[in-house]
Protein backbone atom coordinates (compact mmCIF):
# COMPACT_ATOMS: atom_id res chain seq x y z
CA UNK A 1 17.29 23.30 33.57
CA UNK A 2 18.14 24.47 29.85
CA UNK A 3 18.27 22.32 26.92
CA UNK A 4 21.25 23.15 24.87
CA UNK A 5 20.31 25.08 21.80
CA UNK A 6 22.18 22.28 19.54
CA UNK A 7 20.16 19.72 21.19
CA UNK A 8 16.99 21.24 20.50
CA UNK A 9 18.40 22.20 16.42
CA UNK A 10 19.21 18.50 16.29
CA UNK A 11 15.88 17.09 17.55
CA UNK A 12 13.81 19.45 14.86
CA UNK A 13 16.43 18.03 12.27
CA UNK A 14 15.64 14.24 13.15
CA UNK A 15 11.45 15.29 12.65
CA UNK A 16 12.08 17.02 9.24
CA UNK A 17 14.35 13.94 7.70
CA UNK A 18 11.47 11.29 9.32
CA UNK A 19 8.59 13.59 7.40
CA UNK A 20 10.60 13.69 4.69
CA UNK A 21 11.05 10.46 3.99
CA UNK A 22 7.41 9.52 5.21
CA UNK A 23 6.44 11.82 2.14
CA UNK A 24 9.00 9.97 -0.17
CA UNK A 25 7.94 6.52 0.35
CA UNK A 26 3.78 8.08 0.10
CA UNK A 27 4.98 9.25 -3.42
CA UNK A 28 6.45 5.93 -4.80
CA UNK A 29 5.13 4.40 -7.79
CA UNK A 30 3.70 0.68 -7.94
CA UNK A 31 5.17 -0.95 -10.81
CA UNK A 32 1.93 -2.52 -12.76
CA UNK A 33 2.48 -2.94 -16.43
CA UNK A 34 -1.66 -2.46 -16.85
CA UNK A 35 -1.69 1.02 -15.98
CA UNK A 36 -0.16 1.40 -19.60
CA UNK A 37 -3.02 0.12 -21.09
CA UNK A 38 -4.70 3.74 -22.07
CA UNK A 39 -1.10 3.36 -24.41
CA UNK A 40 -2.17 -0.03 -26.04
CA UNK A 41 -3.87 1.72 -29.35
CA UNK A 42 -1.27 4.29 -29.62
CA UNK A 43 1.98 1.79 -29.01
CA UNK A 44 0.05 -1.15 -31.45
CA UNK A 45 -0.92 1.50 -34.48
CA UNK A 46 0.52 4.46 -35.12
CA UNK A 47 -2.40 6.52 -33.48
CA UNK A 48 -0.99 9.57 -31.32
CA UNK A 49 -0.77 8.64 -27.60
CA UNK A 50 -3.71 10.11 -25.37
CA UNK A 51 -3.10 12.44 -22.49
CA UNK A 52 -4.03 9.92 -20.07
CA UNK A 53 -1.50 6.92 -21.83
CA UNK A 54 0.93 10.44 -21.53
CA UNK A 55 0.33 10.83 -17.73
CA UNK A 56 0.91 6.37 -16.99
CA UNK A 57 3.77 6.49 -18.98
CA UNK A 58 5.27 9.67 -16.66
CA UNK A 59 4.13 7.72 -13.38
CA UNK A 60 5.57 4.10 -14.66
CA UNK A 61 8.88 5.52 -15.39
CA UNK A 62 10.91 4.41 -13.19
CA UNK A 63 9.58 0.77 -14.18
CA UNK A 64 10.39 0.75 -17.52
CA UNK A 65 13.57 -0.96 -16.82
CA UNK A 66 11.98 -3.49 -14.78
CA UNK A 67 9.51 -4.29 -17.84
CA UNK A 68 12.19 -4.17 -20.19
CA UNK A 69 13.66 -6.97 -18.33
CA UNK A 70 10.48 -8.98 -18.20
CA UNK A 71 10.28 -11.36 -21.27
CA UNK A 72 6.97 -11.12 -21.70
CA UNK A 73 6.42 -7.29 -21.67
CA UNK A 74 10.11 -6.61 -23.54
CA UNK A 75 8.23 -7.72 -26.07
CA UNK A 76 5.69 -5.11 -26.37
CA UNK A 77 7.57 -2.25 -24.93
CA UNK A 78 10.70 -2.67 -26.57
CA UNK A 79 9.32 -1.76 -29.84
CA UNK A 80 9.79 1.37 -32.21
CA UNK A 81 6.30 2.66 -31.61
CA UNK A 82 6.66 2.33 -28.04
CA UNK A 83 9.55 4.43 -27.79
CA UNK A 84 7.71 7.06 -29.96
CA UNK A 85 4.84 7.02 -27.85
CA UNK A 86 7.07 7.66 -24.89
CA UNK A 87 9.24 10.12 -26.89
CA UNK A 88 5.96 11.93 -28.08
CA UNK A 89 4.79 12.41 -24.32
CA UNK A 90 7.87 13.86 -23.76
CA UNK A 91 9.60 10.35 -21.41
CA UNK A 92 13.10 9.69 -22.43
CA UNK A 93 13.33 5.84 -23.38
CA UNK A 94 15.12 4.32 -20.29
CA UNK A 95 18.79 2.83 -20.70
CA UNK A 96 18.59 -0.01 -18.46
């Protein structure tokens, strides 16, 4: 018995979206507003950011909006220096 050639195409289409999204969801950030702290110095004086406060503020991107909308860290990320920190390490200031 033959299996259909389109049956087989769809089958190895099904395994490459399930990898594929087994690899997005391995690659998702966890949103913890400590993993800014190497930016603490750099965001509270007008010291320029470190490499490492460069590389957190990259990974914690996408929950910038999330802090923004946290009283308690709007605060301290809302600020001017914090958006030149993250304009200095090359992260757009989110427009939540």
């Amino acid at each position: 018995m033959k299996t259909p050639y389109t049956a087989v195409l769809a089958a190895a289409a099904v395994v490459v979206l399930l990898l594929l999204t087994e690899a997005e969801l391995s690659t998702a950030v966890t949103c913890n507003p400590t993993q800014l702290s190497p930016c603490v110095g750099a965001i509270t004086s007008s010291s320029p950011p470190s490499k490492l406060c460069c590389s957190k503020i990259k990974e914690q991107k996408p929950c910038l909006c999330q802090y923004l909308r946290n009283p308690n860290l709007k605060k301290f990320v809302n600020t001017p220096n914090a958006r030149k920190v993250a304009s200095t390490c090359g992260t757009p200031f989110p427009k939540c």
